[in-house]
Protein backbone atom coordinates (compact mmCIF):
# COMPACT_ATOMS: atom_id res chain seq x y z
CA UNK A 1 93.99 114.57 78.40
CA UNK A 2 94.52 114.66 74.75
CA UNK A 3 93.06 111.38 73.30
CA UNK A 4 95.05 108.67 75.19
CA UNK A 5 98.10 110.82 76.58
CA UNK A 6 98.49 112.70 79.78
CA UNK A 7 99.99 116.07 79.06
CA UNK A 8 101.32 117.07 82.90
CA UNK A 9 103.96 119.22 84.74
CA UNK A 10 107.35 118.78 86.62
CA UNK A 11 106.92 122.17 88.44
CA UNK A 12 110.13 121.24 90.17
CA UNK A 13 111.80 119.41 87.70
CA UNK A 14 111.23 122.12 84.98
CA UNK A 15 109.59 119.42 82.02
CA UNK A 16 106.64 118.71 80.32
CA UNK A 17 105.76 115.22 80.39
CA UNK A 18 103.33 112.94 77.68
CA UNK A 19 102.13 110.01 79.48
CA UNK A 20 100.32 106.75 77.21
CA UNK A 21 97.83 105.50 78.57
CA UNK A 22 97.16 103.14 76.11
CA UNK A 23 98.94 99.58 76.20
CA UNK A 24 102.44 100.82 76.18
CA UNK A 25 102.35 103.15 79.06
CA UNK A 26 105.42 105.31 78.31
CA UNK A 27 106.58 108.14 79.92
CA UNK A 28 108.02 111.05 77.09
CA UNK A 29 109.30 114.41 77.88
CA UNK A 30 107.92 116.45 75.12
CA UNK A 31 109.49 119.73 76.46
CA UNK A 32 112.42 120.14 78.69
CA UNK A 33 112.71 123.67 80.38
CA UNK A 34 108.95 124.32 80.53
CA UNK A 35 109.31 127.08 82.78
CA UNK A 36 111.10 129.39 80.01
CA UNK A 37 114.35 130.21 81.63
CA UNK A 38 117.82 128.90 80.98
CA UNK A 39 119.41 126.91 83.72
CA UNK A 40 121.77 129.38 85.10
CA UNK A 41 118.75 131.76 85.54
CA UNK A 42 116.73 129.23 87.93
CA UNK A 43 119.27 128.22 90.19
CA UNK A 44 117.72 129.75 93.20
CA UNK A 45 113.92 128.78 92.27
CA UNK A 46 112.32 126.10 93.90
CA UNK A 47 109.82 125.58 91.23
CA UNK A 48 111.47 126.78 87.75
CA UNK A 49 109.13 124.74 85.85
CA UNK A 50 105.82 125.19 84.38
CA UNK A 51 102.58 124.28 86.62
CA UNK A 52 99.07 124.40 84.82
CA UNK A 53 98.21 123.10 81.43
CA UNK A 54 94.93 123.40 79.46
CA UNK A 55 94.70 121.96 75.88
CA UNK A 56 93.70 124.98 73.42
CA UNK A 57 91.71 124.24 70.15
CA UNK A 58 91.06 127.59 67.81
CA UNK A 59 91.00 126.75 64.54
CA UNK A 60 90.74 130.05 63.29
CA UNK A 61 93.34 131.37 65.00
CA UNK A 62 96.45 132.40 63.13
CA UNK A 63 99.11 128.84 63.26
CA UNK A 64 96.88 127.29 66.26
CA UNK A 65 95.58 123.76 66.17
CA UNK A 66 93.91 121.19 68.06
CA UNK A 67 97.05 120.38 69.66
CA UNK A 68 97.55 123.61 71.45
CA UNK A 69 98.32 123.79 75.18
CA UNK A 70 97.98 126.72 77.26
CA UNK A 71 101.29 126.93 79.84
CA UNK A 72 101.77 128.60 83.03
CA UNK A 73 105.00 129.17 82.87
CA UNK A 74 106.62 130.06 86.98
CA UNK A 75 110.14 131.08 85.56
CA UNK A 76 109.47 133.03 82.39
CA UNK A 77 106.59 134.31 84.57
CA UNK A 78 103.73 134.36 81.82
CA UNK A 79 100.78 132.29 80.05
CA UNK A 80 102.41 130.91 76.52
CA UNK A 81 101.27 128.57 74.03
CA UNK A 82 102.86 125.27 73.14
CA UNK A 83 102.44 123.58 69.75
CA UNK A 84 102.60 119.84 70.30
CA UNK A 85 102.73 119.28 66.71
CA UNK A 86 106.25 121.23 65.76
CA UNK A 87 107.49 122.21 69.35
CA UNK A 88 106.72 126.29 69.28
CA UNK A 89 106.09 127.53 72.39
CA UNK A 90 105.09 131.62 72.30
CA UNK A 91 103.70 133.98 75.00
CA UNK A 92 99.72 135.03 75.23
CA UNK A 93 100.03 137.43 78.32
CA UNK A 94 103.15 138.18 80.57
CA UNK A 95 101.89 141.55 82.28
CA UNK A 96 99.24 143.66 84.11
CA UNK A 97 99.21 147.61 83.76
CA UNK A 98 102.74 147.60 82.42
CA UNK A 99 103.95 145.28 85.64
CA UNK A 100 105.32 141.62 85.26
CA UNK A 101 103.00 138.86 86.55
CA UNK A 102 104.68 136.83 89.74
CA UNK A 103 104.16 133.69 87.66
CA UNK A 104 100.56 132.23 86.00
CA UNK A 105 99.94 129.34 88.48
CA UNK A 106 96.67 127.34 87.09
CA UNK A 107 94.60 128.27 83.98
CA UNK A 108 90.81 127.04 82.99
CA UNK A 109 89.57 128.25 79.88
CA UNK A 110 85.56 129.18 79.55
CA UNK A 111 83.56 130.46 76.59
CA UNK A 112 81.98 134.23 77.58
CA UNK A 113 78.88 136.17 75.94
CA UNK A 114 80.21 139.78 75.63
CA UNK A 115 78.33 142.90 74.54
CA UNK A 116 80.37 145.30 72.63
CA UNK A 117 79.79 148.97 72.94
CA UNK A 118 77.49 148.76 69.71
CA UNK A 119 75.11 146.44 71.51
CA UNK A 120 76.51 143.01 69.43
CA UNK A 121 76.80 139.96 71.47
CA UNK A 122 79.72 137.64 70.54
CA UNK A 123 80.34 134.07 72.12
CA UNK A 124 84.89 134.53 73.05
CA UNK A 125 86.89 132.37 74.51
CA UNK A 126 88.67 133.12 77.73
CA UNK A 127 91.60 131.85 79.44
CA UNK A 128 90.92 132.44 82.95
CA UNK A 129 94.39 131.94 85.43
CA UNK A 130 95.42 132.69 88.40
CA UNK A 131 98.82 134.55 89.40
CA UNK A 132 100.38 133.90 93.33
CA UNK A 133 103.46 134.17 94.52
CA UNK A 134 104.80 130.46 93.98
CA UNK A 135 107.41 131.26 91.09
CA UNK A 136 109.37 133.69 93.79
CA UNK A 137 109.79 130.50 96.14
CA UNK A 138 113.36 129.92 97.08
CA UNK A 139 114.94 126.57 97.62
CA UNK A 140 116.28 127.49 100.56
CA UNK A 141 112.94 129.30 101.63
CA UNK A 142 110.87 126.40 100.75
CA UNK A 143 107.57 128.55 102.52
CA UNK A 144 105.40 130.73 102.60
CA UNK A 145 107.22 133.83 103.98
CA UNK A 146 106.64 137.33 103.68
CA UNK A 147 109.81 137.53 101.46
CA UNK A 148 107.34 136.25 98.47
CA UNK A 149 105.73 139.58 99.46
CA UNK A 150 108.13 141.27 99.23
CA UNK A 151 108.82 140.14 95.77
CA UNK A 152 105.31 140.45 94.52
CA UNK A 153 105.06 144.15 95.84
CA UNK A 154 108.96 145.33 94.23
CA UNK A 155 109.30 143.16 91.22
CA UNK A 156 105.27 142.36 90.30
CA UNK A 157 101.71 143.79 89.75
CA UNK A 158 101.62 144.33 93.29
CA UNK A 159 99.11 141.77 94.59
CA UNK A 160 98.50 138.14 93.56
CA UNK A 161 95.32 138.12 91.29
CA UNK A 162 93.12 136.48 89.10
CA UNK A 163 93.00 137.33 85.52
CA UNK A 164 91.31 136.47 82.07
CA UNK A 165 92.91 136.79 78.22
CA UNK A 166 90.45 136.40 75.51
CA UNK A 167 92.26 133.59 73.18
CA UNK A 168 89.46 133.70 70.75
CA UNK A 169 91.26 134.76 68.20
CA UNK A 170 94.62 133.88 69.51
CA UNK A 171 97.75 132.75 67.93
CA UNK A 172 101.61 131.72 69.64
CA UNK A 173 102.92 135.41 68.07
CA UNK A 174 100.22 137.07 69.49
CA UNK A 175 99.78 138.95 72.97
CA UNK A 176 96.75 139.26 74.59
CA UNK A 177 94.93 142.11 76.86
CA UNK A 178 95.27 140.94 80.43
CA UNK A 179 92.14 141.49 82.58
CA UNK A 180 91.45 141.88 85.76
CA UNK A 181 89.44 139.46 87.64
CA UNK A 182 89.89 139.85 91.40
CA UNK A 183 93.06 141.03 93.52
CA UNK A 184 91.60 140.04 96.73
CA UNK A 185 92.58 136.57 97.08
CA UNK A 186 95.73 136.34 99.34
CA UNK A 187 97.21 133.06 97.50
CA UNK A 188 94.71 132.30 94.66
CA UNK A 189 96.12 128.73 92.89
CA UNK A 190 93.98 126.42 91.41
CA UNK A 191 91.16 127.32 89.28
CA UNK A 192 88.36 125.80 86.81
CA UNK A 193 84.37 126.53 86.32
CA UNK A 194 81.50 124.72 87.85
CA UNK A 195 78.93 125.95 84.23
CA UNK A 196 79.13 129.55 84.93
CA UNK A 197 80.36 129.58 88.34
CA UNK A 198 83.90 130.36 88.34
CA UNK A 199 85.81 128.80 91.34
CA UNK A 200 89.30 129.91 93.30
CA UNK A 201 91.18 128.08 95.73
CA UNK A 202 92.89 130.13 98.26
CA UNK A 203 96.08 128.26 99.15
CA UNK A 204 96.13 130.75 102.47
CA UNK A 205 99.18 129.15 104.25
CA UNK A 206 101.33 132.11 105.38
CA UNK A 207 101.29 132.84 109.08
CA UNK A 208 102.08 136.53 108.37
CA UNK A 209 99.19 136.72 106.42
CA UNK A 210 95.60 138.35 107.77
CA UNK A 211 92.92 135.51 107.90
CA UNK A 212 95.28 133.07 107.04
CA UNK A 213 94.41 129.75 110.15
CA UNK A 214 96.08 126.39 109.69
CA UNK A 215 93.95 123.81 108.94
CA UNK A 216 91.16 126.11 106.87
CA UNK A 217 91.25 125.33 102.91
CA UNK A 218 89.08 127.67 101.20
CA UNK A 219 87.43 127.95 97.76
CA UNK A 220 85.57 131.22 96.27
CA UNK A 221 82.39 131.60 93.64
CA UNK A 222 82.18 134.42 92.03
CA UNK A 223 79.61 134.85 90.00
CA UNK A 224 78.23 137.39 86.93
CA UNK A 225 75.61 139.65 86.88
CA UNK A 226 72.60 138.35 84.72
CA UNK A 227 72.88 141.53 82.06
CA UNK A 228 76.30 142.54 81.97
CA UNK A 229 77.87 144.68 79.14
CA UNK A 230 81.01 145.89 77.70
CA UNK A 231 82.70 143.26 80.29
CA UNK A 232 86.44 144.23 81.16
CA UNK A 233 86.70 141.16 83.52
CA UNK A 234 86.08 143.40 86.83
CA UNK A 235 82.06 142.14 86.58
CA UNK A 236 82.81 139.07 88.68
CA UNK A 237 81.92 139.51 92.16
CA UNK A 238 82.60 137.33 94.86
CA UNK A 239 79.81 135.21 95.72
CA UNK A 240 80.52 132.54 98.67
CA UNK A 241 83.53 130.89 100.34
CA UNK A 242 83.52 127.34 100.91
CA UNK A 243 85.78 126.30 104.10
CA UNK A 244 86.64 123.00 105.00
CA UNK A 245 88.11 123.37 108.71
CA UNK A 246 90.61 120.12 109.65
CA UNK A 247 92.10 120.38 112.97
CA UNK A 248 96.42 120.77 112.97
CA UNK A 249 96.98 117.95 115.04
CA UNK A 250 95.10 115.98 112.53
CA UNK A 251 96.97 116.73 109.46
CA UNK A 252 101.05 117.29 108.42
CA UNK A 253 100.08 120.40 106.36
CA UNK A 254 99.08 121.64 102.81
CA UNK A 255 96.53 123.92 101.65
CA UNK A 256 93.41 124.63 99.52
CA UNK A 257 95.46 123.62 95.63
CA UNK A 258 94.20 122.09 92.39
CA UNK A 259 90.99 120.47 92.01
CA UNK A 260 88.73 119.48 89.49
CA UNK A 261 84.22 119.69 89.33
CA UNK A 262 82.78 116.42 88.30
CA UNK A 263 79.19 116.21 87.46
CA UNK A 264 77.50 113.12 88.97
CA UNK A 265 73.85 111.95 87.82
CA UNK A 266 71.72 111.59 90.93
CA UNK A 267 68.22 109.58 90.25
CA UNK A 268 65.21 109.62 93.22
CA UNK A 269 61.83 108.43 93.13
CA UNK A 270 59.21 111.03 94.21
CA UNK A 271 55.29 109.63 94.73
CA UNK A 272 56.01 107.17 91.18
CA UNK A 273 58.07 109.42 89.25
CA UNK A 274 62.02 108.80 88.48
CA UNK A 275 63.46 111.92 88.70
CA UNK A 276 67.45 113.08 87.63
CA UNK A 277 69.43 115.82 88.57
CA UNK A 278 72.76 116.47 88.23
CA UNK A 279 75.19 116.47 91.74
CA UNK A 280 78.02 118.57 91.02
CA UNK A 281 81.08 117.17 93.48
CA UNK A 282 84.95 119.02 94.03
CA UNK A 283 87.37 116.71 94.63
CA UNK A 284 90.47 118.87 95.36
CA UNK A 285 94.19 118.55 97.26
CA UNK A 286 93.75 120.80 100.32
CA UNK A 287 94.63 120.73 103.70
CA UNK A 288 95.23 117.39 105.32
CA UNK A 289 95.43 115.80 102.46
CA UNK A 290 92.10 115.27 99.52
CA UNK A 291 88.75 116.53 100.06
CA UNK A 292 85.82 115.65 98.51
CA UNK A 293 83.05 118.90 98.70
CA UNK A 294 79.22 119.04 97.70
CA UNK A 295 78.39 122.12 96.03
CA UNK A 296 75.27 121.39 96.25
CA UNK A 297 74.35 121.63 99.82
């Protein structure tokens, strides 16, 4: 949301969309080709557009304003920057180790303490997103196949991670260093932070794929150390999996996708006293159709 608008993606229909949701309720495209690629490049993807958006506001970044957006971009296959204001779009990170990404799927951005090797503590800005193997889909492969596999090991890093870019200082002609979060998520896609918590979904679908049942959506914690220093990104270790098991019969497919924390104010009465604590609920697209999880229990 950026005041009353709706910034949002056409994954498959390659534009960026600006929704009022004020009284006039238009519907603008405010970039066409938000995947990166010209048309006669994409005519075998079945998702040439861009896919997750997360408004950007660093005012002391070189050219960057409070109408920023941070763009995973499937075709172009990196994380870029969009300028509302004039229309300049410009990549932040498009590889790992010298290897292309597959294609940035879902992006959360989180503000980090980080100790640098002199022992100062700074407050950055991260963009944290994750990188599967949805931008090598195939319109006439519409699934998940161990082709995409194939792709990921001969034309990308290798593996389908999870990565961070400090944006702190950012700007839409600057790149920044990729780092390593996790590579052991099969399908890692949607993304965001529940305070410090940072939370995956694994959109585990593939039948070729170890571990991979029907009907299991599945989200990871990872969590940081209390004292970490000189952080590259690798200090994140997987904490707990939440699984929400729905049987096949009972559902027409899907998996574990984007989602969203919302914080919910919970007051009880104990022996007189009012007491309020905040009940922190996932509402997500998963298998089935939407689930609703307490991370609390």
């Amino acid at each position: 949301l950026l005041e009353d608008r709706l910034i949002f993606s056409d994954t498959v229909g390659n534009k960026i969309y600006s929704l009022d949701l004020g009284q006039s309720k238009e519907l603008h495209v405010i970039r066409d080709n938000g995947g990166g690629l010209s048309p006669e490049d994409e005519h075998w993807r079945a998702e040439p557009g861009s896919n997750g958006l997360a408004l950007f506001s660093n005012p002391e970044g070189e050219g960057s304003t409070a109408n920023d957006v941070l763009v995973c971009q499937h075709a172009d296959r990196r994380l870029s920057i969009l300028n509302l204001s004039t229309g300049r779009m410009g990549p932040v990170a498009s590889e790992f180790n010298g290897k292309r990404l597959n294609g940035p799927n879902d992006v959360v951005l989180h503000t980090d303490e980080v100790e640098d090797e002199d022992g100062n503590v700074a407050m950055r800005t991260y963009a944290y997103f994750t990188d599967p193997v949805y931008a090598w889909l195939e319109k006439d492969r519409f699934e998940d196949l161990p082709y995409l596999d194939d792709r990921v090991e001969n034309d990308g890093p290798g593996f389908c991670g999870v990565y961070r870019v400090d944006i702190t200082d950012n700007s839409i002609s600057h790149m920044a260093k990729v780092e390593l979060v996790t590579s052991e998520m099969a399908r890692p896609n949607g993304i965001t932070f529940d305070e410090n918590d940072l939370i995956v979904s694994d959109c585990c679908q593939g039948a070729h794929l170890d571990g991979c049942t029907s009907g299991i959506s599945r989200w990871n914690i990872f969590r940081q150390p209390a004292h970490v220093s000189h952080d590259d990104g690798s200090s994140w270790l997987h904490s707990v999996t939440i699984e929400d098991n729905i049987s096949p019969e009972l559902s027409t497919g899907g998996c574990a996708d984007g989602f969203a924390i919302y914080r919910l104010d919970d007051e009880s009465a104990t022996y007189g006293r009012r007491r309020r604590r905040a009940k922190h609920i996932l509402i997500a697209s998963c298998f089935g159709g939407l689930c609703i999880v307490d991370l609390d229990v």
